[in-house]
PDB file of N, CA and C in Angstrom:
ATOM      1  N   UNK A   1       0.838  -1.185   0.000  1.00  0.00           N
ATOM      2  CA  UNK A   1       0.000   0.000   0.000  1.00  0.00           C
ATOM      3  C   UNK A   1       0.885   1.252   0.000  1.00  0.00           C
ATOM      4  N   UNK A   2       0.311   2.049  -0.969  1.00  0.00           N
ATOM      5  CA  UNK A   2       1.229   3.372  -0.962  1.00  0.00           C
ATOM      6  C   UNK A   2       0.821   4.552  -0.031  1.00  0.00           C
ATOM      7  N   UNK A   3       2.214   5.289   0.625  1.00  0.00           N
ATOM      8  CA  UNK A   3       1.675   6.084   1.679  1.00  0.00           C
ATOM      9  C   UNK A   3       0.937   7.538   0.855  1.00  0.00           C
ATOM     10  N   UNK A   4       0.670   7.935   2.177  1.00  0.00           N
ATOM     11  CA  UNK A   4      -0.080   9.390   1.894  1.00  0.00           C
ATOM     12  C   UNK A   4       0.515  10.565   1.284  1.00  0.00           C
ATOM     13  N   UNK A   5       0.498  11.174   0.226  1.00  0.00           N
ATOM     14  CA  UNK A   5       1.562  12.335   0.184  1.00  0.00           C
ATOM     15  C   UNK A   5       1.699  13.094   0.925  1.00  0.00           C
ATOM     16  N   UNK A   6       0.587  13.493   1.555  1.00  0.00           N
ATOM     17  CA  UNK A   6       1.010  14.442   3.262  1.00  0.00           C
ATOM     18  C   UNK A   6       2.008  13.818   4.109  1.00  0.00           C
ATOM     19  N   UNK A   7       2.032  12.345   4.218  1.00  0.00           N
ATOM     20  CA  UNK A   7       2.753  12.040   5.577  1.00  0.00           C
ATOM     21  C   UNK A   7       3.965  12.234   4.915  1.00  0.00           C
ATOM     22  N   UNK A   8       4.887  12.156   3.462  1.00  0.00           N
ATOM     23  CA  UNK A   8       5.882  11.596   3.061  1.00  0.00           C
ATOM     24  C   UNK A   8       6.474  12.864   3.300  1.00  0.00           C
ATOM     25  N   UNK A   9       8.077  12.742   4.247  1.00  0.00           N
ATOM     26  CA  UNK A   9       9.025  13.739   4.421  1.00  0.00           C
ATOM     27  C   UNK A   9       9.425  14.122   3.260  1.00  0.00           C
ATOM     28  N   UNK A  10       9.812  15.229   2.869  1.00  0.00           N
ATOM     29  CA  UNK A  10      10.710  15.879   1.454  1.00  0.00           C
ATOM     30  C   UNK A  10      11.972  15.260   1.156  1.00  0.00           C
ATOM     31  N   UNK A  11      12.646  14.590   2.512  1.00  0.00           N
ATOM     32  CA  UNK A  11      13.726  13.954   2.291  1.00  0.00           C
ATOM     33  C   UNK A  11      13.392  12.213   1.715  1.00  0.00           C
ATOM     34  N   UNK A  12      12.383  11.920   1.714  1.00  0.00           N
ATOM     35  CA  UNK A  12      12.244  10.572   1.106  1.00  0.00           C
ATOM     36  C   UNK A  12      11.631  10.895  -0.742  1.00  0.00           C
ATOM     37  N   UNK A  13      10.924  11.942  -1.054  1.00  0.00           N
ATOM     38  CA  UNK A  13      10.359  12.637  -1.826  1.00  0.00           C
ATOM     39  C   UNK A  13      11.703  12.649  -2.700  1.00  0.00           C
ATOM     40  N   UNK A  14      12.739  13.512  -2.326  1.00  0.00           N
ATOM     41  CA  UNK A  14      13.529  13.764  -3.318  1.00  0.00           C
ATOM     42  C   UNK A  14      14.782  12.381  -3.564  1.00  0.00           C
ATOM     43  N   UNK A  15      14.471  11.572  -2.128  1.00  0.00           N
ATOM     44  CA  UNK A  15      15.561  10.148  -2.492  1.00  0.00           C
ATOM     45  C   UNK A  15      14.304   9.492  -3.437  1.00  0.00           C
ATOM     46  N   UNK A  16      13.446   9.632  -3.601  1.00  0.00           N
ATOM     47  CA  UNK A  16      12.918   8.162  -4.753  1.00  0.00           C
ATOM     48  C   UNK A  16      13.010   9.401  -5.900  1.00  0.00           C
ATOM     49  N   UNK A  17      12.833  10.573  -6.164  1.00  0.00           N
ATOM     50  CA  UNK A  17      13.507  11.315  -7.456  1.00  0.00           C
ATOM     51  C   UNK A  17      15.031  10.919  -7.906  1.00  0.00           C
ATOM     52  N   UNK A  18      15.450  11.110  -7.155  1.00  0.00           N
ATOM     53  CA  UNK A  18      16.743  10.619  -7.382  1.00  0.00           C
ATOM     54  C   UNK A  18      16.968   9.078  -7.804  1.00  0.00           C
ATOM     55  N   UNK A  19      16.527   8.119  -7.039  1.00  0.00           N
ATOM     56  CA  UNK A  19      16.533   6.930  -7.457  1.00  0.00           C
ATOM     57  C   UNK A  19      15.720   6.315  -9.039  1.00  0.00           C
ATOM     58  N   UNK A  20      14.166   7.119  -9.370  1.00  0.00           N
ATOM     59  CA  UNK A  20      14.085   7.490 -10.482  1.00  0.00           C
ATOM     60  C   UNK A  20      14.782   7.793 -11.373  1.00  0.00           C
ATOM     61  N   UNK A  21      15.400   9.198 -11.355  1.00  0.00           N
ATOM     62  CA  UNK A  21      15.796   9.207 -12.553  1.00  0.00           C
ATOM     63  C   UNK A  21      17.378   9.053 -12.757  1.00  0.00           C
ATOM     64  N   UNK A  22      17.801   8.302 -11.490  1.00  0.00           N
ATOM     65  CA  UNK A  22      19.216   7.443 -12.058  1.00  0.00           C
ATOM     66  C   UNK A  22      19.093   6.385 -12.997  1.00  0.00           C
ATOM     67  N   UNK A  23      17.658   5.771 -12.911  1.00  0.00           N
ATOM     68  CA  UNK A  23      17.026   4.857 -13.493  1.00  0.00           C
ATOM     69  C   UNK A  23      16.470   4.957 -15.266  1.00  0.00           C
ATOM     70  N   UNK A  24      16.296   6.530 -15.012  1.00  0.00           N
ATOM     71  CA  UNK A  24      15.930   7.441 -16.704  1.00  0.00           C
ATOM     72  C   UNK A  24      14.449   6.714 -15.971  1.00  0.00           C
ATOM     73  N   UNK A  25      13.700   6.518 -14.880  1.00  0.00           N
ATOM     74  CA  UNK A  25      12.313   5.833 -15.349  1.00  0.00           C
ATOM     75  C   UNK A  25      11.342   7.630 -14.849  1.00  0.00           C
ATOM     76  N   UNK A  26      12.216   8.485 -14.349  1.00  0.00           N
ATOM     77  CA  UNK A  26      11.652   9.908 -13.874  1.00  0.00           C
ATOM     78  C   UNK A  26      12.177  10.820 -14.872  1.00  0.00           C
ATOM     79  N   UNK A  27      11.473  11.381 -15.656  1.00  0.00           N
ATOM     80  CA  UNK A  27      12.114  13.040 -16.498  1.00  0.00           C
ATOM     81  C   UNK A  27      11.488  13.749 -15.789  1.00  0.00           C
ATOM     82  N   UNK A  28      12.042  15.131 -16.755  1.00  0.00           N
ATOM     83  CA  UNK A  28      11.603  16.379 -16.511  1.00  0.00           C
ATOM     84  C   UNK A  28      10.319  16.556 -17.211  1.00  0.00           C
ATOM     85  N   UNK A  29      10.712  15.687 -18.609  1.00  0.00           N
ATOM     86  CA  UNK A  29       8.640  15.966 -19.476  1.00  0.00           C
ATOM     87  C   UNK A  29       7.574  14.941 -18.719  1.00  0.00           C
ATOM     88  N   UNK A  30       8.441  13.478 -18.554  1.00  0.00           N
ATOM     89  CA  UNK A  30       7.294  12.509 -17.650  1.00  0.00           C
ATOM     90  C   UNK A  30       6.439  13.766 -16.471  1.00  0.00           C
ATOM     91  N   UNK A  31       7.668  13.917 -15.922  1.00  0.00           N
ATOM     92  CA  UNK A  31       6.580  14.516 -14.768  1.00  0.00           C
ATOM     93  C   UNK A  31       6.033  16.134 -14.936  1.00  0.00           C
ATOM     94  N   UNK A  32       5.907  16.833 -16.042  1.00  0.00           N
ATOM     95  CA  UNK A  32       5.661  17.701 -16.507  1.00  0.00           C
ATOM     96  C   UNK A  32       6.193  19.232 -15.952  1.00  0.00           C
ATOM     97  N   UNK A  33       7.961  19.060 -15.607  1.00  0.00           N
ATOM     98  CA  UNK A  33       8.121  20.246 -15.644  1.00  0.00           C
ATOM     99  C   UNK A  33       9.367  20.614 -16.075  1.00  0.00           C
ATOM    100  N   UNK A  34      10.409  21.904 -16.178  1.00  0.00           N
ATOM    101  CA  UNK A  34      11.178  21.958 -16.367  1.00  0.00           C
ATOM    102  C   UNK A  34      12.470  21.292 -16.158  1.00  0.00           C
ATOM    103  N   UNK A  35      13.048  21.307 -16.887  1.00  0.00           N
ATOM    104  CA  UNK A  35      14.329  20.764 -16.829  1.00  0.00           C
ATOM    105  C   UNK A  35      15.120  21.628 -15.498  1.00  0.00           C
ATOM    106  N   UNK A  36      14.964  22.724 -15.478  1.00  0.00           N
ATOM    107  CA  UNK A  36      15.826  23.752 -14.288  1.00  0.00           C
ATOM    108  C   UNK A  36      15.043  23.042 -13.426  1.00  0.00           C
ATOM    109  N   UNK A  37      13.475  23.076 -12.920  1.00  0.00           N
ATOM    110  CA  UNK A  37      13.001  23.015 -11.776  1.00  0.00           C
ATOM    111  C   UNK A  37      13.046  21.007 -11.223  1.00  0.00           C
ATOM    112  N   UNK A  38      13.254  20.885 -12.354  1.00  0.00           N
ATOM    113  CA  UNK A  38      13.299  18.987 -12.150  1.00  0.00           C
ATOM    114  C   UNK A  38      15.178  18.854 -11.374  1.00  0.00           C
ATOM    115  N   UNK A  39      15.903  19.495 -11.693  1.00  0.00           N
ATOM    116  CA  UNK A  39      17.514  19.936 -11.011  1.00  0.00           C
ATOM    117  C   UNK A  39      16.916  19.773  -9.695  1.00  0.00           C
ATOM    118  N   UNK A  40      16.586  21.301  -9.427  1.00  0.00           N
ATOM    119  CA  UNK A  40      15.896  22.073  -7.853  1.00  0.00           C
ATOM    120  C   UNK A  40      15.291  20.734  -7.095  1.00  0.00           C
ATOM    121  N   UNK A  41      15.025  20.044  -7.718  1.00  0.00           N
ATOM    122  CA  UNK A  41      13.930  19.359  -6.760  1.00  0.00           C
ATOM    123  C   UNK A  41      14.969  18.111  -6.767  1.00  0.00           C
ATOM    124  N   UNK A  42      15.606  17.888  -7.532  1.00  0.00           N
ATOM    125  CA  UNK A  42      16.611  16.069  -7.730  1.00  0.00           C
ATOM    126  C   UNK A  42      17.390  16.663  -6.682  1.00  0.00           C
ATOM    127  N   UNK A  43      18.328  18.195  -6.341  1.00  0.00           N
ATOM    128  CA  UNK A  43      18.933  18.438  -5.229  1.00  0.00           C
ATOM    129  C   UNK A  43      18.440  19.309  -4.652  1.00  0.00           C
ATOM    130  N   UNK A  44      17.440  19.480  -3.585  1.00  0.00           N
ATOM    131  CA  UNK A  44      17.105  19.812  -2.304  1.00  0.00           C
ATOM    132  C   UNK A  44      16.901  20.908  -2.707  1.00  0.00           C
ATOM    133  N   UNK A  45      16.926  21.510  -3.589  1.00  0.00           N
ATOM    134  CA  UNK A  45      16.874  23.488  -3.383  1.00  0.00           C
ATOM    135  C   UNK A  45      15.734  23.582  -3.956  1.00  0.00           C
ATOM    136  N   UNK A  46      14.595  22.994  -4.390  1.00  0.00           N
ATOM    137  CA  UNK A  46      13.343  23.361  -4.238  1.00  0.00           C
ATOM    138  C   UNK A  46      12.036  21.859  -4.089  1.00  0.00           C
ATOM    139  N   UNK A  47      10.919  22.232  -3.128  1.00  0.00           N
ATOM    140  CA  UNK A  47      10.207  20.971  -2.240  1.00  0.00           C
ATOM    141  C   UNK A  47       9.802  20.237  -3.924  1.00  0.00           C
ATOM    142  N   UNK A  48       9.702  18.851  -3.418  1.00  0.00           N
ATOM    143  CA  UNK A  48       8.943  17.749  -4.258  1.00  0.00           C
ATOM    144  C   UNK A  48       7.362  18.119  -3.918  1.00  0.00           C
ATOM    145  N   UNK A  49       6.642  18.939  -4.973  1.00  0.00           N
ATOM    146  CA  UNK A  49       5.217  18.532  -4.361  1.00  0.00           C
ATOM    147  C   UNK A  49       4.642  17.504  -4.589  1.00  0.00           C
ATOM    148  N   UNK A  50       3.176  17.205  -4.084  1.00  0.00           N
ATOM    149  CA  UNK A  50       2.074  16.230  -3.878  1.00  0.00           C
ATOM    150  C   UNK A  50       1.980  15.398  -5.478  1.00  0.00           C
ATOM    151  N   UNK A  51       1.888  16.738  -6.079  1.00  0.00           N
ATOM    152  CA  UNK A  51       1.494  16.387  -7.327  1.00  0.00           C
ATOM    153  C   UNK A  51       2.373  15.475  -8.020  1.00  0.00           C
ATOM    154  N   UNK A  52       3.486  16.118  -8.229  1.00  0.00           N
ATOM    155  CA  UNK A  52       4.849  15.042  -8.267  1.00  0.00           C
ATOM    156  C   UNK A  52       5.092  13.538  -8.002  1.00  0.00           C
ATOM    157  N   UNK A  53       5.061  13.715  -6.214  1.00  0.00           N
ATOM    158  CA  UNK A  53       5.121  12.603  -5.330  1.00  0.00           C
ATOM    159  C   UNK A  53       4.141  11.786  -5.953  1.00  0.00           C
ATOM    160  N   UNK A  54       2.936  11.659  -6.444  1.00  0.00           N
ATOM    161  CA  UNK A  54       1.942  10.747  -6.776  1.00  0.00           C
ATOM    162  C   UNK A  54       2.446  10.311  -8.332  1.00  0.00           C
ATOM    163  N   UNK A  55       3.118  11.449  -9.164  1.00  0.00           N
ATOM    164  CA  UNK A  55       3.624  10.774 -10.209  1.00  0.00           C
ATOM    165  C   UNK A  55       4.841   9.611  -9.881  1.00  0.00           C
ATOM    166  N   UNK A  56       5.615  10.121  -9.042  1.00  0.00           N
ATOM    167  CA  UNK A  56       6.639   9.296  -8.719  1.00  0.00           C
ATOM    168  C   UNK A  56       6.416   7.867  -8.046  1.00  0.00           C
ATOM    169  N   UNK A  57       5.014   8.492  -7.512  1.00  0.00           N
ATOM    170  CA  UNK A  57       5.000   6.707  -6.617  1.00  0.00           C
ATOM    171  C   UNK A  57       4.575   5.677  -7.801  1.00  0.00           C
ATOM    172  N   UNK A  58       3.629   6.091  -9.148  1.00  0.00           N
ATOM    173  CA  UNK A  58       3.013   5.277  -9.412  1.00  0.00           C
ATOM    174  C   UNK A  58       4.275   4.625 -10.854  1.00  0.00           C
ATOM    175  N   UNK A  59       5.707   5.342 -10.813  1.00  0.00           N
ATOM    176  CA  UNK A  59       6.392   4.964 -11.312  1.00  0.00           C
ATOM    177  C   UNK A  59       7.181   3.878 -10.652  1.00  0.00           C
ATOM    178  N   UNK A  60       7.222   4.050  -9.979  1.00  0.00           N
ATOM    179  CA  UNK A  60       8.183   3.718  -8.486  1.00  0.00           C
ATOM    180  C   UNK A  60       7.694   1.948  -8.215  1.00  0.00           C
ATOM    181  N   UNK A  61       8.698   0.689  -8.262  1.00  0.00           N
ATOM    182  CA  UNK A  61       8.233  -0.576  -8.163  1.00  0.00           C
ATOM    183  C   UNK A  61       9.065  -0.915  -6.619  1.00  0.00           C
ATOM    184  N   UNK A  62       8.544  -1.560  -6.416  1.00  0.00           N
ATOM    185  CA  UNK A  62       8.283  -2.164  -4.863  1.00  0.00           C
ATOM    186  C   UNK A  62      10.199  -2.154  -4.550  1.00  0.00           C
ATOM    187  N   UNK A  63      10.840  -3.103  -5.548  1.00  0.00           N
ATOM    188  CA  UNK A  63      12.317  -2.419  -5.036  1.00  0.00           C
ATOM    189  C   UNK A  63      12.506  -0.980  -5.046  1.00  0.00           C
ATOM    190  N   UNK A  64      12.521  -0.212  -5.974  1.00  0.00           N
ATOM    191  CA  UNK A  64      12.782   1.071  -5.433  1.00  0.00           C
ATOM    192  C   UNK A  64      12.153   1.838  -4.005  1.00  0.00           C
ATOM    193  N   UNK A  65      10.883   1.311  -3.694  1.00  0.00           N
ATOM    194  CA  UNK A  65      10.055   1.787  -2.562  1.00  0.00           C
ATOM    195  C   UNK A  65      10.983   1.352  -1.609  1.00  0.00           C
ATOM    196  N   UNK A  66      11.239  -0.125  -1.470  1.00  0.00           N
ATOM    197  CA  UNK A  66      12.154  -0.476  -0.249  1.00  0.00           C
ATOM    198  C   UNK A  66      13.619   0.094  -0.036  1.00  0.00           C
ATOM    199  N   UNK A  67      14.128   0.948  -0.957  1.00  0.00           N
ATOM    200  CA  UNK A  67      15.502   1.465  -1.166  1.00  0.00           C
ATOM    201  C   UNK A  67      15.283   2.505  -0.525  1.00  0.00           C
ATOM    202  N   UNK A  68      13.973   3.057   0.328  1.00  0.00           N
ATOM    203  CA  UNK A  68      13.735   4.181   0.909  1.00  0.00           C
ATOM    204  C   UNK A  68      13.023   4.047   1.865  1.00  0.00           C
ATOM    205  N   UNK A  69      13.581   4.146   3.392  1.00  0.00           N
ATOM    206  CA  UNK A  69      13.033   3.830   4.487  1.00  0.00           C
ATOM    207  C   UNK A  69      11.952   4.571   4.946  1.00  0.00           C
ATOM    208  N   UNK A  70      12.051   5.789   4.736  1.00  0.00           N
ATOM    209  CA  UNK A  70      10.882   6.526   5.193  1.00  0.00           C
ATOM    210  C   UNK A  70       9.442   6.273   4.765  1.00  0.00           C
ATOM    211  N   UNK A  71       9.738   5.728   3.242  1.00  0.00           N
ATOM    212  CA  UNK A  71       8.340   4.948   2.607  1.00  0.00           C
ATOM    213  C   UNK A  71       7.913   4.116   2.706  1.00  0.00           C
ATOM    214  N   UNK A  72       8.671   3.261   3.388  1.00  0.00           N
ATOM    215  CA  UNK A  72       8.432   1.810   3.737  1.00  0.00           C
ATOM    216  C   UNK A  72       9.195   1.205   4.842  1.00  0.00           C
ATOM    217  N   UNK A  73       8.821   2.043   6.037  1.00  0.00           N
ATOM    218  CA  UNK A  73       9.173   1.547   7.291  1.00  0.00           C
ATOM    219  C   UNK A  73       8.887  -0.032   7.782  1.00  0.00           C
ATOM    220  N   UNK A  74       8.186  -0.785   7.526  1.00  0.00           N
ATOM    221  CA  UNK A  74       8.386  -2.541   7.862  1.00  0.00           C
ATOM    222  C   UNK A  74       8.992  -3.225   6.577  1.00  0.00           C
ATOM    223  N   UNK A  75       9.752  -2.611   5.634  1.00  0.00           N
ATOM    224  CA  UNK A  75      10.027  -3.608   4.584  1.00  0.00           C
ATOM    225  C   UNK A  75      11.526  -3.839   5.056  1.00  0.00           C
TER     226      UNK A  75
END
């Protein structure tokens, strides 16, 4: 079950971005925004929103979820 985007810290937000698109399975057009602001958000200098986070989860397969503790605290 996937968590809530409210509960998910920014620091787990931007580790499954990152783990994405080391993967190429996260862009800047997949998730519909700039190339500058898709940077900002892969390193910390601007928040992952909701909107995002829900693109990312439904990219996101059960190994990558477990590569991130905050998302999946009993795995």
């Amino acid at each position: 079950m996937l968590p809530e985007p409210k509960e998910v810290p920014q620091e787990a937000r931007q580790r499954l971005l990152d783990v994405l698109a080391a993967k190429r399975r996260a862009t800047p057009r997949l998730l519909g925004v700039s190339r500058g602001y898709f940077y900002h958000m892969r390193h910390g200098l601007k928040p992952v929103p909701d909107k995002i986070l829900v693109k990312l989860l439904e990219l996101a397969s059960d190994d990558d979820l477990a590569q991130i503790p905050l998302l999946c605290p009993v795995c």
